[in-house]
PDB file of N, CA and C in Angstrom:
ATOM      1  N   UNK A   1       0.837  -1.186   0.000  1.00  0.00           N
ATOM      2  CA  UNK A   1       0.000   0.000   0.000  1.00  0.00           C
ATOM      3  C   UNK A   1       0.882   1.250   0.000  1.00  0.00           C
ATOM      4  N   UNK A   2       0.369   2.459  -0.471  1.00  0.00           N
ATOM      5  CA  UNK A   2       1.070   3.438  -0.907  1.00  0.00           C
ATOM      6  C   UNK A   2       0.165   4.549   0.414  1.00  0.00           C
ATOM      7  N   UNK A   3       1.152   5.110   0.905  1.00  0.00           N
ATOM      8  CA  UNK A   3      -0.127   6.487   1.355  1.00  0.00           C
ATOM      9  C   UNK A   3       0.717   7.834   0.618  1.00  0.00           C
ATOM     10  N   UNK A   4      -0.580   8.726   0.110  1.00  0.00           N
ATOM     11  CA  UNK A   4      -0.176   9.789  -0.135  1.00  0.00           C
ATOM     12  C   UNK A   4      -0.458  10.900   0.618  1.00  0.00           C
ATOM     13  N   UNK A   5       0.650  11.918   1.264  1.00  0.00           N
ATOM     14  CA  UNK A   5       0.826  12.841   1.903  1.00  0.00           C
ATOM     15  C   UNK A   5       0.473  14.204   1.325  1.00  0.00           C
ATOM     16  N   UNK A   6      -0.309  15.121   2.304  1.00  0.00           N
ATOM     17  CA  UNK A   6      -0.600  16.562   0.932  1.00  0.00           C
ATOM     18  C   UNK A   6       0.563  17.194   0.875  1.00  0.00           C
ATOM     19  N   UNK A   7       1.630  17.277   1.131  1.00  0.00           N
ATOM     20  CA  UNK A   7       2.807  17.391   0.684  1.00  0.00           C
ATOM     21  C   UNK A   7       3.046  16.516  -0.692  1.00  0.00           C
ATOM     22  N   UNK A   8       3.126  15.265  -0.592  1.00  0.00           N
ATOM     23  CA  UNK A   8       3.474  14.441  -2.072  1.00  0.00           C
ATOM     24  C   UNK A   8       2.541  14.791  -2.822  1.00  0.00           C
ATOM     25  N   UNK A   9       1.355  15.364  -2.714  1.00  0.00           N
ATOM     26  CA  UNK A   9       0.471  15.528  -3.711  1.00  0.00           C
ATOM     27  C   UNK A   9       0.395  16.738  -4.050  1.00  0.00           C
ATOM     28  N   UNK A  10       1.194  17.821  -3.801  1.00  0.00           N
ATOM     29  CA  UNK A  10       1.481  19.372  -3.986  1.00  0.00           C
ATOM     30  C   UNK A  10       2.954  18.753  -4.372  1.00  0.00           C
ATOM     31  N   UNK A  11       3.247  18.257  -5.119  1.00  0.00           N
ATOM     32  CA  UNK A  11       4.671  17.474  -5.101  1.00  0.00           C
ATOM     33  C   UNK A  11       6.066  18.377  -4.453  1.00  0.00           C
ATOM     34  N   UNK A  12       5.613  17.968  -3.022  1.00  0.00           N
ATOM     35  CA  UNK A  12       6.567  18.045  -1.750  1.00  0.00           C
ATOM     36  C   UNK A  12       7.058  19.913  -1.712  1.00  0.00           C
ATOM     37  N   UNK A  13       5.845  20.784  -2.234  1.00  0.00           N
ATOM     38  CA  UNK A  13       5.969  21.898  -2.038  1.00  0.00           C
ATOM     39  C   UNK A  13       5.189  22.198  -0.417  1.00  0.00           C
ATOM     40  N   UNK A  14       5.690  22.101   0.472  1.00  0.00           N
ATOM     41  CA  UNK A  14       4.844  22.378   2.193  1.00  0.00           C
ATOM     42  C   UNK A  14       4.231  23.534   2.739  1.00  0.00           C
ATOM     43  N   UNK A  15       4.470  24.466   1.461  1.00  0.00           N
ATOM     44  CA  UNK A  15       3.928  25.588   1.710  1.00  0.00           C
ATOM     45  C   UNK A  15       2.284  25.452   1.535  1.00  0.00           C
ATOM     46  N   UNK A  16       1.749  24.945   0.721  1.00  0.00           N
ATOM     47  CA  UNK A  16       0.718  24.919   0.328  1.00  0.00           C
ATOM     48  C   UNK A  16      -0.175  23.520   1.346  1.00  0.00           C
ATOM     49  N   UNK A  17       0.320  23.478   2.253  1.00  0.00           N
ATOM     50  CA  UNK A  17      -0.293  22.251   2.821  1.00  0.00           C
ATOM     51  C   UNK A  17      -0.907  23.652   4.026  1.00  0.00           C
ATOM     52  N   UNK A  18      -2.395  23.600   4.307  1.00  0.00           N
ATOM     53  CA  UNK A  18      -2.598  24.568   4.847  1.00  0.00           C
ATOM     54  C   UNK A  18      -2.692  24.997   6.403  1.00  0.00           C
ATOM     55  N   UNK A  19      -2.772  23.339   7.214  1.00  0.00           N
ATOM     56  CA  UNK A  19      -2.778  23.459   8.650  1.00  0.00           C
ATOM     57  C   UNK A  19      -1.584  23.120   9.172  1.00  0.00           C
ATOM     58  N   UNK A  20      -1.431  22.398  10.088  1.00  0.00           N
ATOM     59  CA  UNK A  20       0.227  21.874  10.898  1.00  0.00           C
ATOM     60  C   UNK A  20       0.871  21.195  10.020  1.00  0.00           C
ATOM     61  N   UNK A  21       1.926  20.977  10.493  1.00  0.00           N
ATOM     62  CA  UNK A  21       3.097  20.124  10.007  1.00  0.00           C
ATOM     63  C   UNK A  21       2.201  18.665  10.570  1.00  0.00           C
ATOM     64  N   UNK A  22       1.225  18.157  11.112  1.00  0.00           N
ATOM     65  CA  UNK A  22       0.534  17.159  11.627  1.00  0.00           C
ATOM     66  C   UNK A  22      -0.344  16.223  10.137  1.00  0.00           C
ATOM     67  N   UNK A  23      -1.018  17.630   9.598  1.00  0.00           N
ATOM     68  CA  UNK A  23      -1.551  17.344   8.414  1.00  0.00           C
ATOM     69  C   UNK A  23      -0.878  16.917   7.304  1.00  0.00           C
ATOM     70  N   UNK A  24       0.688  17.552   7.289  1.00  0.00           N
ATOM     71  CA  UNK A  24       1.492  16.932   5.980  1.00  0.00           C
ATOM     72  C   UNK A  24       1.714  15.270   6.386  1.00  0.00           C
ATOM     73  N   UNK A  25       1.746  14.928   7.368  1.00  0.00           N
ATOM     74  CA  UNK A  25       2.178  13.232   7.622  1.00  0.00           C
ATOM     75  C   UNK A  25       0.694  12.717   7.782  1.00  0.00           C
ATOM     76  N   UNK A  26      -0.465  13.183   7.566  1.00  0.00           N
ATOM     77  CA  UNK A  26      -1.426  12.402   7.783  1.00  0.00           C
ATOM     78  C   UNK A  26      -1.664  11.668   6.180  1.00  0.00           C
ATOM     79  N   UNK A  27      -2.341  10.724   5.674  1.00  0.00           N
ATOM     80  CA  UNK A  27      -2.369  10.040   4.494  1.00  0.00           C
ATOM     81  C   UNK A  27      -3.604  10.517   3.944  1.00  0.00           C
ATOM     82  N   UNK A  28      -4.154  11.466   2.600  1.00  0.00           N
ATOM     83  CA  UNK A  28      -4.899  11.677   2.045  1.00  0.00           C
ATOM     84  C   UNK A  28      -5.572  10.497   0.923  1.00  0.00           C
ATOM     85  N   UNK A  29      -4.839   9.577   1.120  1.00  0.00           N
ATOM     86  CA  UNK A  29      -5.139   8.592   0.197  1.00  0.00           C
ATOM     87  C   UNK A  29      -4.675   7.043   0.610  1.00  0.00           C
ATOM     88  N   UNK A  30      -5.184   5.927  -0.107  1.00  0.00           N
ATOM     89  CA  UNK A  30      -4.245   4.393   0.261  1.00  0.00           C
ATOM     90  C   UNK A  30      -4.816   3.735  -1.072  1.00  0.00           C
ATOM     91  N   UNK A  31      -3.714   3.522  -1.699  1.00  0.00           N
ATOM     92  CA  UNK A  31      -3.861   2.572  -2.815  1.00  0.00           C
ATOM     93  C   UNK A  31      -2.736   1.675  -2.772  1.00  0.00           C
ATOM     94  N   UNK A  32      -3.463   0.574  -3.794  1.00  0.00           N
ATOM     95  CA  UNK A  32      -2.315  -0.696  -3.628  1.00  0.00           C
ATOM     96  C   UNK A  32      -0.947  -0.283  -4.518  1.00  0.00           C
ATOM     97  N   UNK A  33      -0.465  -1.452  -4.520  1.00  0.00           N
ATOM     98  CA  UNK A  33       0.629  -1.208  -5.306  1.00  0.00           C
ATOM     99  C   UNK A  33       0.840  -1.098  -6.379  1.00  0.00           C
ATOM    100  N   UNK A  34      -0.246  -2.591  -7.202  1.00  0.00           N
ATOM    101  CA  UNK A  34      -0.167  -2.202  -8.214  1.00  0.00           C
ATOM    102  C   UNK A  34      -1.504  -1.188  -9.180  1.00  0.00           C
ATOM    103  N   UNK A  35      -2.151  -0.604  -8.338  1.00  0.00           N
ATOM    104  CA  UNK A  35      -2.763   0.626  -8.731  1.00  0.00           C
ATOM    105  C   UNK A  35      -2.088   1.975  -8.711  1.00  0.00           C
ATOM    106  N   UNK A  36      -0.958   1.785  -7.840  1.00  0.00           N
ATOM    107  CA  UNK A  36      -0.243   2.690  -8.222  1.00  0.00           C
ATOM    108  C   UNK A  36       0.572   2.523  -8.778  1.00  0.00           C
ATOM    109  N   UNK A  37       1.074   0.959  -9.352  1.00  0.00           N
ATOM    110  CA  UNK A  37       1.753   0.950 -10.773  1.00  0.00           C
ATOM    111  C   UNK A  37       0.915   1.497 -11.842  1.00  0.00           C
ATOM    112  N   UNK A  38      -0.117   1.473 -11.897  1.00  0.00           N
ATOM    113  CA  UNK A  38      -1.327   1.145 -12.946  1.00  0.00           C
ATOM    114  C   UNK A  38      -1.142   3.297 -13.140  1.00  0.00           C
ATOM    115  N   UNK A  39      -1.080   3.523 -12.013  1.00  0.00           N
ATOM    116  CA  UNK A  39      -1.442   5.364 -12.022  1.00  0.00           C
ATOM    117  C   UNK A  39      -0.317   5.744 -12.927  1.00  0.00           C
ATOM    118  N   UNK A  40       0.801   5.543 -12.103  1.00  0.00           N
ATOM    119  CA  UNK A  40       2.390   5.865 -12.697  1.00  0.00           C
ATOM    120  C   UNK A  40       2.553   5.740 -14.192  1.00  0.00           C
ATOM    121  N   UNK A  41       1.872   4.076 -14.968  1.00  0.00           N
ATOM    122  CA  UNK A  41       1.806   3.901 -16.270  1.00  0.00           C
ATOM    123  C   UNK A  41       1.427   5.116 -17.338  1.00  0.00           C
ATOM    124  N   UNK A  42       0.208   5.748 -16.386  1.00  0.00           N
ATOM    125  CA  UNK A  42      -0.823   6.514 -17.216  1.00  0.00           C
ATOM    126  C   UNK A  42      -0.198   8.432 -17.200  1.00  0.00           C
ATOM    127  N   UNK A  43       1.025   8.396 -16.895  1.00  0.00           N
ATOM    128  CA  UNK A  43       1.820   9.520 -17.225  1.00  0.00           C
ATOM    129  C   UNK A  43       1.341  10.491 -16.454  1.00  0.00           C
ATOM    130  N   UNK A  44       1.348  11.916 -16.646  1.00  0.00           N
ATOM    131  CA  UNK A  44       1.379  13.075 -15.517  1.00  0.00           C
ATOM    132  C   UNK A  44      -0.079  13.281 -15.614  1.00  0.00           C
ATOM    133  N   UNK A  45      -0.081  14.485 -14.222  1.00  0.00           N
ATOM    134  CA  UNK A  45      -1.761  14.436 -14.342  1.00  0.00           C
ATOM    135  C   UNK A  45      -2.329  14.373 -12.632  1.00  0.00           C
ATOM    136  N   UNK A  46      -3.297  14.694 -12.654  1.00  0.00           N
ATOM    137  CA  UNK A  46      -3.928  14.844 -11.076  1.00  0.00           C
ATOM    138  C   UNK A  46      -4.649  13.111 -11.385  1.00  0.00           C
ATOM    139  N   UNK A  47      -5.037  12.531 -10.219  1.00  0.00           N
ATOM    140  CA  UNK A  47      -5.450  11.282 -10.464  1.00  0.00           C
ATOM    141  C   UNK A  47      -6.835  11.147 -11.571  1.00  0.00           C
ATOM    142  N   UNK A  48      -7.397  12.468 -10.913  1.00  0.00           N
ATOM    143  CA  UNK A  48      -8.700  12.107 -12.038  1.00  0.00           C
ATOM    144  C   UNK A  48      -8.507  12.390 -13.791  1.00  0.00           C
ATOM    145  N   UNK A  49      -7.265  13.259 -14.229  1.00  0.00           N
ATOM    146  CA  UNK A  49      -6.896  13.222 -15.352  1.00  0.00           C
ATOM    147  C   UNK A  49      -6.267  11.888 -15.766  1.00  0.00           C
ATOM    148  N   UNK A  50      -6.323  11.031 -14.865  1.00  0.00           N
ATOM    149  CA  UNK A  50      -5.343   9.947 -14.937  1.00  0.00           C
ATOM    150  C   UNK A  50      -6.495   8.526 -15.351  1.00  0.00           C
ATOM    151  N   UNK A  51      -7.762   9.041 -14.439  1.00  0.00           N
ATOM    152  CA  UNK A  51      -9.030   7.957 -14.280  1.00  0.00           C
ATOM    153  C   UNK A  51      -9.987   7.796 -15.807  1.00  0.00           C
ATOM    154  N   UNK A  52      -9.480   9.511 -16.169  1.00  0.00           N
ATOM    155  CA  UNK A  52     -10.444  10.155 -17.786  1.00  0.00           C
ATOM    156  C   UNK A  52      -9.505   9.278 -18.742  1.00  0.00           C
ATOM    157  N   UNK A  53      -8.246   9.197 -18.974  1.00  0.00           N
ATOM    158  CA  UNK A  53      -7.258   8.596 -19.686  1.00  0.00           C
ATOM    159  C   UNK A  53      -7.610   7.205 -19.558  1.00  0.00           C
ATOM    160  N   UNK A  54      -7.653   6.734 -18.379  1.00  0.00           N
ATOM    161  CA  UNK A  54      -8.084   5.104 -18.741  1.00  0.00           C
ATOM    162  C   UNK A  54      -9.305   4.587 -19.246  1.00  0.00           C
ATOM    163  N   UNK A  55     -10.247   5.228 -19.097  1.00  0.00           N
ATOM    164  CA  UNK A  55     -11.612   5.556 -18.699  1.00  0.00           C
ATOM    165  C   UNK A  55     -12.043   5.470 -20.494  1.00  0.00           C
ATOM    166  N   UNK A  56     -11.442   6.538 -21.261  1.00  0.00           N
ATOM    167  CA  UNK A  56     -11.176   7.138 -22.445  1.00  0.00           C
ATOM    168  C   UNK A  56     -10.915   5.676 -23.331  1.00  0.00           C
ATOM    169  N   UNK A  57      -9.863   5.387 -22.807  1.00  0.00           N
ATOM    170  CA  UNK A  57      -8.741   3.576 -23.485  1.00  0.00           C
ATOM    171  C   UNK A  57      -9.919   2.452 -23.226  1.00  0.00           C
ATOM    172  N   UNK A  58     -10.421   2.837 -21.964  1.00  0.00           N
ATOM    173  CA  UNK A  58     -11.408   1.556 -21.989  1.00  0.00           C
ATOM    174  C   UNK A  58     -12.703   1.198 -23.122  1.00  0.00           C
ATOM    175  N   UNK A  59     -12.925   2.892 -23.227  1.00  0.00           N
ATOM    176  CA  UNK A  59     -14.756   2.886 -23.780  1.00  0.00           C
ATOM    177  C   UNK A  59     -13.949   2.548 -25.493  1.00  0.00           C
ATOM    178  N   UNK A  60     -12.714   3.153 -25.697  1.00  0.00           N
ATOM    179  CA  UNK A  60     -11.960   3.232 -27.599  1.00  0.00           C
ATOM    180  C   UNK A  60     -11.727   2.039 -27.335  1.00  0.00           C
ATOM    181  N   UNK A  61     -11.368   0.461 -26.130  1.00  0.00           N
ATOM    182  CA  UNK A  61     -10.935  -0.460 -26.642  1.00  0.00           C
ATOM    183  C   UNK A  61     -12.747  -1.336 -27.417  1.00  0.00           C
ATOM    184  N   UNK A  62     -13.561  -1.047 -25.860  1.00  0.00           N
ATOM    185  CA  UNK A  62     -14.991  -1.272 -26.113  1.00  0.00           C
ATOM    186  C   UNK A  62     -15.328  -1.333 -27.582  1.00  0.00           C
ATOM    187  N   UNK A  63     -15.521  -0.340 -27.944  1.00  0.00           N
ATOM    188  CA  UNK A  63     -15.621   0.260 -29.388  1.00  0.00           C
ATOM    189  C   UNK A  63     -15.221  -0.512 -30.298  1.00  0.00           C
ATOM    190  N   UNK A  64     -13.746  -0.701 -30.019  1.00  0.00           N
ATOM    191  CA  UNK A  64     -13.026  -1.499 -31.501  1.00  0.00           C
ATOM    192  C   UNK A  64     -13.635  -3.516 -31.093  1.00  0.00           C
ATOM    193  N   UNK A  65     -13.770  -3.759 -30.294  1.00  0.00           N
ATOM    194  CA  UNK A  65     -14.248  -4.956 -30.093  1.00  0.00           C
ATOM    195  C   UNK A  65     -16.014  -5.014 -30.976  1.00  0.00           C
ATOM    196  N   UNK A  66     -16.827  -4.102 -30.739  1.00  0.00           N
ATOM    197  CA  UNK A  66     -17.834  -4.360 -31.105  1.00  0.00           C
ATOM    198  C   UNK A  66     -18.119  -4.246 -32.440  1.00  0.00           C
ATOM    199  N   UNK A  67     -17.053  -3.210 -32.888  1.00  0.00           N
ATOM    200  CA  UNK A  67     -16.618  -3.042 -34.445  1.00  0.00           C
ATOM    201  C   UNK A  67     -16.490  -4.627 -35.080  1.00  0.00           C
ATOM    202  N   UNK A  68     -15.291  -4.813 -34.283  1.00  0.00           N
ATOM    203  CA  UNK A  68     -14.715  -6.474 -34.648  1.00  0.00           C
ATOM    204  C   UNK A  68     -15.931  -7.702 -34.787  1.00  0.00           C
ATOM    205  N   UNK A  69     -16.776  -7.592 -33.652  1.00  0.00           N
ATOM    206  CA  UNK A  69     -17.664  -8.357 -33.406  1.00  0.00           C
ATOM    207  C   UNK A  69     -18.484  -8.310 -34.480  1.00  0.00           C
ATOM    208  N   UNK A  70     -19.074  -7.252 -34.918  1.00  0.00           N
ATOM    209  CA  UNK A  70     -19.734  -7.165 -35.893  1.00  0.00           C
ATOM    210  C   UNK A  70     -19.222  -7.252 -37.537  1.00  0.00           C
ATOM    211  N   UNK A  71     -17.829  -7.184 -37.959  1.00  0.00           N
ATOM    212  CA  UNK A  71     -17.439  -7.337 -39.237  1.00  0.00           C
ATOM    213  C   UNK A  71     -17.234  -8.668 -38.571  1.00  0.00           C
ATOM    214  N   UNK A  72     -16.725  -9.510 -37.950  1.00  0.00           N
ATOM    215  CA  UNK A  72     -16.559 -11.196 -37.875  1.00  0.00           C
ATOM    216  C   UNK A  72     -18.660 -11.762 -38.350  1.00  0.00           C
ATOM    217  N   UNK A  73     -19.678 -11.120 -37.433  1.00  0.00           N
ATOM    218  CA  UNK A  73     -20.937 -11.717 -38.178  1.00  0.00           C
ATOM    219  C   UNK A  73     -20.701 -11.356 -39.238  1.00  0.00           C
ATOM    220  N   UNK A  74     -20.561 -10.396 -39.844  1.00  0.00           N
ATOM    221  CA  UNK A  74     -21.110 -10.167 -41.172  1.00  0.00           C
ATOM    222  C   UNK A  74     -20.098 -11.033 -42.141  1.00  0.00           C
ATOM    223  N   UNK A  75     -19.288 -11.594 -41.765  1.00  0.00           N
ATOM    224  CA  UNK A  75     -18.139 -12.282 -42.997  1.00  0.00           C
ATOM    225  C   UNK A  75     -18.843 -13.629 -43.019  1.00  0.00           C
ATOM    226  N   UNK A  76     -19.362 -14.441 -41.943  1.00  0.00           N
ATOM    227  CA  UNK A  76     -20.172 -15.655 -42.025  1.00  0.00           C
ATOM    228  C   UNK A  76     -21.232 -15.835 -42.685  1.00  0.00           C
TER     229      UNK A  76
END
């Protein structure tokens, strides 16, 4: 598991973390590992630019399958 700090997520600028030094070590987040391999894959970006990008790959892979699906009936 990964925790992310609002420090790591202001990437380790502490100015912008807005209450104690208590709040920068508290964990704003917990993901596994390999979801955060899976994040890292999907290049720069706030997570939800990251969720639209996969999100995006999923519905264009969708797409080309049903494409497929349908020129495979029609060749029979």
């Amino acid at each position: 598991m990964i925790l992310y700090t609002d420090e790591q997520q202001h990437n380790g600028d502490s100015s912008k973390v807005l209450n104690s030094d208590l709040k920068s070590v508290l964990p704003t987040g917990l993901i596994s590992q390999e979801t955060a391999n899976l994040f890292n894959t999907l290049g720069n970006g706030s997570i939800d630019e990251k969720l639209k990008r996969l999100l995006t790959e999923k519905r264009d892979t969708f797409d080309q399958i049903v494409k497929l699906k349908s020129e495979l009936e029609n060749d029979d």
